[in-house]
C-alpha atoms as a PDB file:
ATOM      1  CA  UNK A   1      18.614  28.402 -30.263  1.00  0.00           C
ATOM      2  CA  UNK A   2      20.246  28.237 -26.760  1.00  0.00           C
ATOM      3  CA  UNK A   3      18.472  25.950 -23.841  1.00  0.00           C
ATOM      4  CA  UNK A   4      19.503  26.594 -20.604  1.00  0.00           C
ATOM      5  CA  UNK A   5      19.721  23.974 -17.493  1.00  0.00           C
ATOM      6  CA  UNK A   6      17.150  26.257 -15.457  1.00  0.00           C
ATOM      7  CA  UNK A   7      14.329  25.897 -18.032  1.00  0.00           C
ATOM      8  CA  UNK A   8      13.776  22.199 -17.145  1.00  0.00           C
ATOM      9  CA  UNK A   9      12.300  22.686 -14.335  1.00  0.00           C
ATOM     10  CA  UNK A  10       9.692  19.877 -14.560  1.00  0.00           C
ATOM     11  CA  UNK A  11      12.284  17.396 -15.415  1.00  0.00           C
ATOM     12  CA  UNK A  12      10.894  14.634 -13.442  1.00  0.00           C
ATOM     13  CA  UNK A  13       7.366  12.263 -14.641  1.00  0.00           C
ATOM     14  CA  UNK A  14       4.655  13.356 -12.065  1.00  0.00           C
ATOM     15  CA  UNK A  15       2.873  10.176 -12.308  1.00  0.00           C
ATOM     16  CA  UNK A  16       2.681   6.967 -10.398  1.00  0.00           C
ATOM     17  CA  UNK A  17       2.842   3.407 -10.584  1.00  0.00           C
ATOM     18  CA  UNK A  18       0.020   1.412  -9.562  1.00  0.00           C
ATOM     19  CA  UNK A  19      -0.744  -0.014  -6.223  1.00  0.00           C
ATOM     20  CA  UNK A  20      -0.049  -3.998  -6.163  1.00  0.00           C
ATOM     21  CA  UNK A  21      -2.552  -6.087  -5.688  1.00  0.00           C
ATOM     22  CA  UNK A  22      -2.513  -9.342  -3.075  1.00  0.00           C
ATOM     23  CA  UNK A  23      -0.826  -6.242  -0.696  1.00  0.00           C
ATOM     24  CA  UNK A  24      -2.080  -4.210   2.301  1.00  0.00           C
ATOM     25  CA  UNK A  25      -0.695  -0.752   1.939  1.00  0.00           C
ATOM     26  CA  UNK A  26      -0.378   2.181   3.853  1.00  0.00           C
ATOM     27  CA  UNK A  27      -2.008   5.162   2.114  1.00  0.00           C
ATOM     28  CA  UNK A  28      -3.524   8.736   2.046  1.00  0.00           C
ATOM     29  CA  UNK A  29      -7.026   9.255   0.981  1.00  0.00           C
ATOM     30  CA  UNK A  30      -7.373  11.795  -1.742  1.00  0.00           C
ATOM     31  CA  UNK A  31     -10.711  11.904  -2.012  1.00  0.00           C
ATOM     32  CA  UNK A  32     -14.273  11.316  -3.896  1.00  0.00           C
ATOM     33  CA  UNK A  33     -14.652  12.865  -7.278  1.00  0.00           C
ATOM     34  CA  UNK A  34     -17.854  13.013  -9.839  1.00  0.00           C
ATOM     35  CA  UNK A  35     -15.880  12.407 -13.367  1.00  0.00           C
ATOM     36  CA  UNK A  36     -17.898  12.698 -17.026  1.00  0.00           C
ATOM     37  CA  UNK A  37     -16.334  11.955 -20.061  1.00  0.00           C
ATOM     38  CA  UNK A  38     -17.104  10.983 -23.420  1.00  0.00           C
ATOM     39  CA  UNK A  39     -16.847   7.265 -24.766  1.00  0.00           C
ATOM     40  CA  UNK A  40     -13.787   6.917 -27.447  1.00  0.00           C
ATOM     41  CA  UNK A  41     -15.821   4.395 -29.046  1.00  0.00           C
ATOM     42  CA  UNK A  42     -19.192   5.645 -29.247  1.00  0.00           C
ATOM     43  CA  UNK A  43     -19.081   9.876 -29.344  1.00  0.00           C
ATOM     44  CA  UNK A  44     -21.338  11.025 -28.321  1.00  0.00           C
ATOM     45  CA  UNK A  45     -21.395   8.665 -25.233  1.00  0.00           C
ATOM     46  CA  UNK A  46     -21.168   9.670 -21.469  1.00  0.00           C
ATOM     47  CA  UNK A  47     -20.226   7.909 -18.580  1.00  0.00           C
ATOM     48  CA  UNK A  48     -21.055   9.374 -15.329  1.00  0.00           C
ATOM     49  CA  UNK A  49     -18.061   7.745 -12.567  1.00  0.00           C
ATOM     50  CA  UNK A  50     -17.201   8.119  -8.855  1.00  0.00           C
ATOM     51  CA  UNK A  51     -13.700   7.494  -8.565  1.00  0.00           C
ATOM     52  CA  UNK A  52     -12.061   6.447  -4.730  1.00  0.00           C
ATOM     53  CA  UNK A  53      -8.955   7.575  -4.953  1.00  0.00           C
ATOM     54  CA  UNK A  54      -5.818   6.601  -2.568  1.00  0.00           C
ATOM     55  CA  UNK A  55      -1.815   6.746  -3.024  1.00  0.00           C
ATOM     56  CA  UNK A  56       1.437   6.747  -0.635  1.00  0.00           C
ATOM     57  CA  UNK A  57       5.240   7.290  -1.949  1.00  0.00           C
ATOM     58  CA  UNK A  58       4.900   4.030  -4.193  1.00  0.00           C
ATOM     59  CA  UNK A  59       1.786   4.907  -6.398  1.00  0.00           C
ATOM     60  CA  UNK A  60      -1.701   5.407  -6.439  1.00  0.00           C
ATOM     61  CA  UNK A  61      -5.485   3.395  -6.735  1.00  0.00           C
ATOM     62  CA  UNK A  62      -8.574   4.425  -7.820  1.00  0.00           C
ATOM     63  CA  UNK A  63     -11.287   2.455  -7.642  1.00  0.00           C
ATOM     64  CA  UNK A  64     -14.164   3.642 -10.436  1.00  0.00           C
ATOM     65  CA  UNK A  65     -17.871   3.403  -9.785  1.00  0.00           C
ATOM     66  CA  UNK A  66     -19.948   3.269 -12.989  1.00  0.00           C
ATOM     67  CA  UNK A  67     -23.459   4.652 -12.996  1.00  0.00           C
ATOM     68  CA  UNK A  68     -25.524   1.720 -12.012  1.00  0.00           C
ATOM     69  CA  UNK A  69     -28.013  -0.044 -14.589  1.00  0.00           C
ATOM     70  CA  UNK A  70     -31.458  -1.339 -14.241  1.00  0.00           C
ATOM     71  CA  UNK A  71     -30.158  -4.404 -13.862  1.00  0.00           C
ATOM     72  CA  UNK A  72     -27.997  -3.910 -11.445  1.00  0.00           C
ATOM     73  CA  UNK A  73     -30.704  -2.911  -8.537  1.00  0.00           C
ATOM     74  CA  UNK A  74     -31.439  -6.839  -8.917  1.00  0.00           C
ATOM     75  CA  UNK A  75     -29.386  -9.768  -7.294  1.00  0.00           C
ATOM     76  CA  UNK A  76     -27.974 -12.464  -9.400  1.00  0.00           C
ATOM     77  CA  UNK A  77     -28.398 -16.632  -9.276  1.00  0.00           C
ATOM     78  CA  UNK A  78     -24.558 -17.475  -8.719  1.00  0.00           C
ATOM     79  CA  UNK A  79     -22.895 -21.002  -8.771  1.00  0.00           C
ATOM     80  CA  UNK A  80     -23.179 -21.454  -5.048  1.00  0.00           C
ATOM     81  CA  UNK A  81     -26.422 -19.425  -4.749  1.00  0.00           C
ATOM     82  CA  UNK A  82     -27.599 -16.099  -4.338  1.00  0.00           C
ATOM     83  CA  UNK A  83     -25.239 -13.170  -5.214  1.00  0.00           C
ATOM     84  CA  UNK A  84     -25.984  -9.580  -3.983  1.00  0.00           C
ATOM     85  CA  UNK A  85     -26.951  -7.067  -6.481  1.00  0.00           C
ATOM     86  CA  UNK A  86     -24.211  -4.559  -8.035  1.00  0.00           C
ATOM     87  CA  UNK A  87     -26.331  -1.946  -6.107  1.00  0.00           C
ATOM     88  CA  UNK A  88     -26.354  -3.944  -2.437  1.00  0.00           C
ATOM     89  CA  UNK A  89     -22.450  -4.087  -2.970  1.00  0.00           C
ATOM     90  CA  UNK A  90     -22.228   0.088  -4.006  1.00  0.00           C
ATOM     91  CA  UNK A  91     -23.863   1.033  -1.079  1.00  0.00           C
ATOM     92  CA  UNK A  92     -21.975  -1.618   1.396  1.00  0.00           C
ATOM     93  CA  UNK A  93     -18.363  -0.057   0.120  1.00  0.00           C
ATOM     94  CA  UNK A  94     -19.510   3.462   0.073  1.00  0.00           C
ATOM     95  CA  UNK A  95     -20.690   2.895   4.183  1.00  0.00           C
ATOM     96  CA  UNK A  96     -17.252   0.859   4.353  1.00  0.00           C
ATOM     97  CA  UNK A  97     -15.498   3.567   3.103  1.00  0.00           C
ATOM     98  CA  UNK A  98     -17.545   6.192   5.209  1.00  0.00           C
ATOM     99  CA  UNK A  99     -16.491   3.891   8.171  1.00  0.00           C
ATOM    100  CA  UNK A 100     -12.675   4.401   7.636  1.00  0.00           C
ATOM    101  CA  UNK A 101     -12.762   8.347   6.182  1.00  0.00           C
ATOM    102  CA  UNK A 102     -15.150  10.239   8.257  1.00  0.00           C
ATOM    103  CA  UNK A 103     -16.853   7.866  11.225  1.00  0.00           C
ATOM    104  CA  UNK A 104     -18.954  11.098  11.937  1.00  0.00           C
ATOM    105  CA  UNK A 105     -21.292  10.971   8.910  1.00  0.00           C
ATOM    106  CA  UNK A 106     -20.878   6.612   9.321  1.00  0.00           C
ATOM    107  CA  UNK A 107     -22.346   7.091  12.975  1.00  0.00           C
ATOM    108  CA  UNK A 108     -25.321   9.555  11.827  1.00  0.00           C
ATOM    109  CA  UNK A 109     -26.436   6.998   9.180  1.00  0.00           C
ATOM    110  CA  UNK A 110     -26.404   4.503  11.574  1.00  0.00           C
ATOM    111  CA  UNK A 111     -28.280   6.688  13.563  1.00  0.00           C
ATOM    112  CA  UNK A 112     -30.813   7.827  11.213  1.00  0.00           C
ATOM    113  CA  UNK A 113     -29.450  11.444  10.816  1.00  0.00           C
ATOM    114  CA  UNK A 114     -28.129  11.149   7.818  1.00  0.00           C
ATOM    115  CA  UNK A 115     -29.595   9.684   4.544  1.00  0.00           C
ATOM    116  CA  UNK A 116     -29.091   8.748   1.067  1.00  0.00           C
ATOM    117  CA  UNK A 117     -31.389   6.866  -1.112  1.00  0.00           C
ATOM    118  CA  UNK A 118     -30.004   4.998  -4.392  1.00  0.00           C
ATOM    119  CA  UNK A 119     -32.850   4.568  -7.176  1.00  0.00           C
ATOM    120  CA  UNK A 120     -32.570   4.480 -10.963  1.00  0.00           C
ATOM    121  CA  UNK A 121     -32.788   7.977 -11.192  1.00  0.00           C
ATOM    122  CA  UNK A 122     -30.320   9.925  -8.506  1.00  0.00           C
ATOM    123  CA  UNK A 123     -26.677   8.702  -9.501  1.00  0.00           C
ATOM    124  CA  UNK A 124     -25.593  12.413  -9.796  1.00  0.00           C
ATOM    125  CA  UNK A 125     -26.941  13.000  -6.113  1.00  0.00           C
ATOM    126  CA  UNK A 126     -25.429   9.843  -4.865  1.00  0.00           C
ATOM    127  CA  UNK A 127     -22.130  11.420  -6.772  1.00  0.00           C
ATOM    128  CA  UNK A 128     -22.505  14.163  -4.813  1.00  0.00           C
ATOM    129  CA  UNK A 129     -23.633  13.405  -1.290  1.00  0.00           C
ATOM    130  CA  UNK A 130     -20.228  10.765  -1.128  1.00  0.00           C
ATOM    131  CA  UNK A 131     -17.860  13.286  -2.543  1.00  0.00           C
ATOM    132  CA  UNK A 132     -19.431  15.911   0.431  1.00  0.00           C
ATOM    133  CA  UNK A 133     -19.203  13.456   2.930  1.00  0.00           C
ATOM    134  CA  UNK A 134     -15.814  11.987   2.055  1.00  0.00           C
ATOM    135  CA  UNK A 135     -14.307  15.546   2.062  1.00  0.00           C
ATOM    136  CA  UNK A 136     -13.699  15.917   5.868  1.00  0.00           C
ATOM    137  CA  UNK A 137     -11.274  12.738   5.626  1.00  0.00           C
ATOM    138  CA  UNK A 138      -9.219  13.721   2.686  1.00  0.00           C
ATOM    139  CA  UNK A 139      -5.544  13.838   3.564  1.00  0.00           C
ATOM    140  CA  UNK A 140      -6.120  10.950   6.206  1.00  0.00           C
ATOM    141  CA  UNK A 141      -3.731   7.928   6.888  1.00  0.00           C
ATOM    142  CA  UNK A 142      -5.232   4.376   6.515  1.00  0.00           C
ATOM    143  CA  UNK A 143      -4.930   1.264   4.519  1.00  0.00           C
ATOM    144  CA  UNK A 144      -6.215  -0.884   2.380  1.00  0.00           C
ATOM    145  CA  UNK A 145      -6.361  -4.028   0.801  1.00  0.00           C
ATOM    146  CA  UNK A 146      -6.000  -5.217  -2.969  1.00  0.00           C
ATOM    147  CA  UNK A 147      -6.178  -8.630  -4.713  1.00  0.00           C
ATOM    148  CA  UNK A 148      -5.049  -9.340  -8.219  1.00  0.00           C
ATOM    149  CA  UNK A 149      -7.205  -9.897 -10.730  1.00  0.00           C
ATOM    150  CA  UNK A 150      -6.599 -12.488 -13.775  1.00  0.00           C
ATOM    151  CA  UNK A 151      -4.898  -9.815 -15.738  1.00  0.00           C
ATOM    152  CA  UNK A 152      -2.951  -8.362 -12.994  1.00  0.00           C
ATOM    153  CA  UNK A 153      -4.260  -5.296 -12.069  1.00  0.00           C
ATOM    154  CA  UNK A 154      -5.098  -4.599  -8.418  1.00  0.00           C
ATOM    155  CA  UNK A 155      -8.851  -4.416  -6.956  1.00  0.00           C
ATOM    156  CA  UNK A 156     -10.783  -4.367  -3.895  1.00  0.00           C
ATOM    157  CA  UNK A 157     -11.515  -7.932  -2.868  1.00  0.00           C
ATOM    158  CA  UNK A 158     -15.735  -9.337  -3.052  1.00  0.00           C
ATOM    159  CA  UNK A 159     -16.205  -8.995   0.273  1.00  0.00           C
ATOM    160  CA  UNK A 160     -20.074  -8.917  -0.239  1.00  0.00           C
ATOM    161  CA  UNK A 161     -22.430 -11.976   0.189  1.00  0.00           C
ATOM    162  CA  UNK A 162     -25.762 -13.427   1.749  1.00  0.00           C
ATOM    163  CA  UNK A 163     -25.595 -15.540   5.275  1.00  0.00           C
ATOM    164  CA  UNK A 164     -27.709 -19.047   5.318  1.00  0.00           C
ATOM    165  CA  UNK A 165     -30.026 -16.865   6.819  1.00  0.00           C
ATOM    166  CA  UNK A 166     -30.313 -14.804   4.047  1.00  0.00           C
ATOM    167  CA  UNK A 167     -29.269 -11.499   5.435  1.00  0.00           C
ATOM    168  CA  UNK A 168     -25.813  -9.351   3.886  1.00  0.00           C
ATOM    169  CA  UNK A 169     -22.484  -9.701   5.548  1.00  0.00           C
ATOM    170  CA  UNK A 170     -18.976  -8.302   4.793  1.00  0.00           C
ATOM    171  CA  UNK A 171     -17.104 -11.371   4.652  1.00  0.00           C
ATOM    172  CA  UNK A 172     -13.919  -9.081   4.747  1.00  0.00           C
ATOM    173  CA  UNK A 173     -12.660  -5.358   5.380  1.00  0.00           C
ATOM    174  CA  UNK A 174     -10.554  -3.920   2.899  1.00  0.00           C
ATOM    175  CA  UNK A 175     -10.545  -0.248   3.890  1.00  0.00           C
ATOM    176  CA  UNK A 176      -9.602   0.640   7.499  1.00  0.00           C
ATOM    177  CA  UNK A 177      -6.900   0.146   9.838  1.00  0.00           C
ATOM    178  CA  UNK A 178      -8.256  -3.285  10.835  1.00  0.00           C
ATOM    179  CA  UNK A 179      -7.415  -5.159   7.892  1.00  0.00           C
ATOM    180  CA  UNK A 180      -5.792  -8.348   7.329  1.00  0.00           C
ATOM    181  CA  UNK A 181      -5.913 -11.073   4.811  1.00  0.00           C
ATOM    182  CA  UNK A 182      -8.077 -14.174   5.404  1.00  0.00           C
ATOM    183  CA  UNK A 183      -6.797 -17.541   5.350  1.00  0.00           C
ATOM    184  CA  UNK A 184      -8.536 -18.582   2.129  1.00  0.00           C
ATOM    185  CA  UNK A 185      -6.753 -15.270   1.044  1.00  0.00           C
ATOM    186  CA  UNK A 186      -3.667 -16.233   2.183  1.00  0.00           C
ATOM    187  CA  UNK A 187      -4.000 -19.770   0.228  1.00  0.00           C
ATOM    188  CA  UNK A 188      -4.779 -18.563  -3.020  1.00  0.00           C
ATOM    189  CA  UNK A 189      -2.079 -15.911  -2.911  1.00  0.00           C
ATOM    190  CA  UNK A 190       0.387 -18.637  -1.982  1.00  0.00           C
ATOM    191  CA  UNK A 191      -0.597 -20.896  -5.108  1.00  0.00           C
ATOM    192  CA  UNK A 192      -0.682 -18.043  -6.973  1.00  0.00           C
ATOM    193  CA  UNK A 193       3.470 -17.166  -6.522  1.00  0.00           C
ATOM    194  CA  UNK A 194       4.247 -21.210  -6.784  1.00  0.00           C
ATOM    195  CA  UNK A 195       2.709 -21.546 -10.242  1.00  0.00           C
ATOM    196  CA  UNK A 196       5.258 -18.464 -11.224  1.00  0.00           C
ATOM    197  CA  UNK A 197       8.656 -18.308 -11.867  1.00  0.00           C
ATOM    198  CA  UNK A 198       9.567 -15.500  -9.881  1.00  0.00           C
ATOM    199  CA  UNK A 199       7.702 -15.006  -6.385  1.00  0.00           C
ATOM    200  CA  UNK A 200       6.441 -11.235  -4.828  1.00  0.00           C
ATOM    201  CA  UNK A 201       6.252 -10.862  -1.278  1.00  0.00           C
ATOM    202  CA  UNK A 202       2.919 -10.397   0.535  1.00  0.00           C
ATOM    203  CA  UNK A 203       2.521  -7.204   2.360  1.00  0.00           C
ATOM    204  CA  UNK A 204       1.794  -7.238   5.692  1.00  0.00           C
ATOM    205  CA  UNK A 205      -0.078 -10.172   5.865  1.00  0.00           C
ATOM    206  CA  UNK A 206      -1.599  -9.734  10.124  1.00  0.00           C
ATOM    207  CA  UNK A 207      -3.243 -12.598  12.405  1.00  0.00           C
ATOM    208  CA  UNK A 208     -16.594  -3.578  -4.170  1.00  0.00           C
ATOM    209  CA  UNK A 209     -18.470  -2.683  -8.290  1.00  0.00           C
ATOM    210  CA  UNK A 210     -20.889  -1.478  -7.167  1.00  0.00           C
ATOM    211  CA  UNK A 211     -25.273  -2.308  -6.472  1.00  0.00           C
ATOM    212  CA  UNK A 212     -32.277  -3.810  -4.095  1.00  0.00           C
ATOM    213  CA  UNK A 213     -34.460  -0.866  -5.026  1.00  0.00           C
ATOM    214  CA  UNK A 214     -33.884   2.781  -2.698  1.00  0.00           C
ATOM    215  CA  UNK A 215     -31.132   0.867  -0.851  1.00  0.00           C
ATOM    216  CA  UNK A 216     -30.638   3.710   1.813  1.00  0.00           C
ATOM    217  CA  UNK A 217     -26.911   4.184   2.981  1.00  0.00           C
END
């Protein structure tokens, strides 16, 4: 059997690393998709996702979004007091990420125009009504930033909590150009690289998953 040079074409991997966390990095949106599959564990099993996908020259993140549980339209009793539901946080990073991708549909919910309910019963409309209204911003240039978790991997930052007042703040942005890490950021990064042997470098370092009954975006 003869094999000539010109039949391996694809001779090059087409995938990418991962993004690094504790980095702010320049990337391209690709988009909002709806993704089903089957559990390997239990057939038989769906999960219903929204994956937020970005990637430059140096690899790619997605961020999933699992279908949201009763239990997860209901804040949560944390150590230092009142946590915001799974739901609350969904909705705040899908506006944060309507903010950054396409501030025409961000401006129309703000004004009223535009409007999405989230109840026990509509993740496949949710699904759809982010992957429609992401789709103008596809392709576009902006950043954002990733922390490490314990095992390494990279993820959005909590930037989600309640004021003394008792009212929802973002305590940080994470998807925009005006993004930066916080000092507290900064600080556990730094501790972080001393208790290693080897050190990485912090990206640009300048100065979500996921859900209160019919929260409305």
């Amino acid at each position: 059997m003869n094999f000539n040079f010109s039949d391996a074409i694809n001779s090059q991997n087409a995938s990418k690393a991962q993004l690094s966390g504790d980095m702010i990095h320049e990337v391209t949106f690709d988009g909002c998709e709806a993704r089903d599959f089957e559990s390997t564990q239990n057939p038989g099993q769906m999960f219903h996702v929204l994956e937020i996908k970005f990637s430059n020259k140096d690899g790619q993140f997605t961020h999933t979004v699992w279908q949201p549980k009763e239990e997860d339209f209901a804040d949560r009793q944390g150590a230092f007091g009142m946590q915001p539901s799974n739901v609350a946080t969904m909705v705040y990073l899908f506006k944060h990420l309507l903010d950054a991708v396409n501030p025409e549909a961000s401006e129309k919910i703000n004004k009223g125009e535009l409007k999405m309910e989230v109840n026990p019963t509509n993740w496949n409309s949710v699904r759809k009504f982010m992957v429609e209204q992401t789709e103008a911003g596809k392709g576009k240039q902006t950043k954002i930033k990733l922390v490490k978790k314990n095992n390494g991997d990279a993820m959005f930052p909590y930037f989600l909590a309640y004021s003394r007042e008792g009212k929802l703040y973002m305590q940080t942005n994470f998807i925009g150009d005006n993004i930066f890490f916080t000092t507290k950021e900064l600080q556990r990064i730094s501790r972080a690289q001393a208790a290693k042997p080897t050190t990485q470098s912090v990206d640009m370092p300048a100065a979500t998953n996921d859900f209160d009954d019919d929260i409305e975006l």
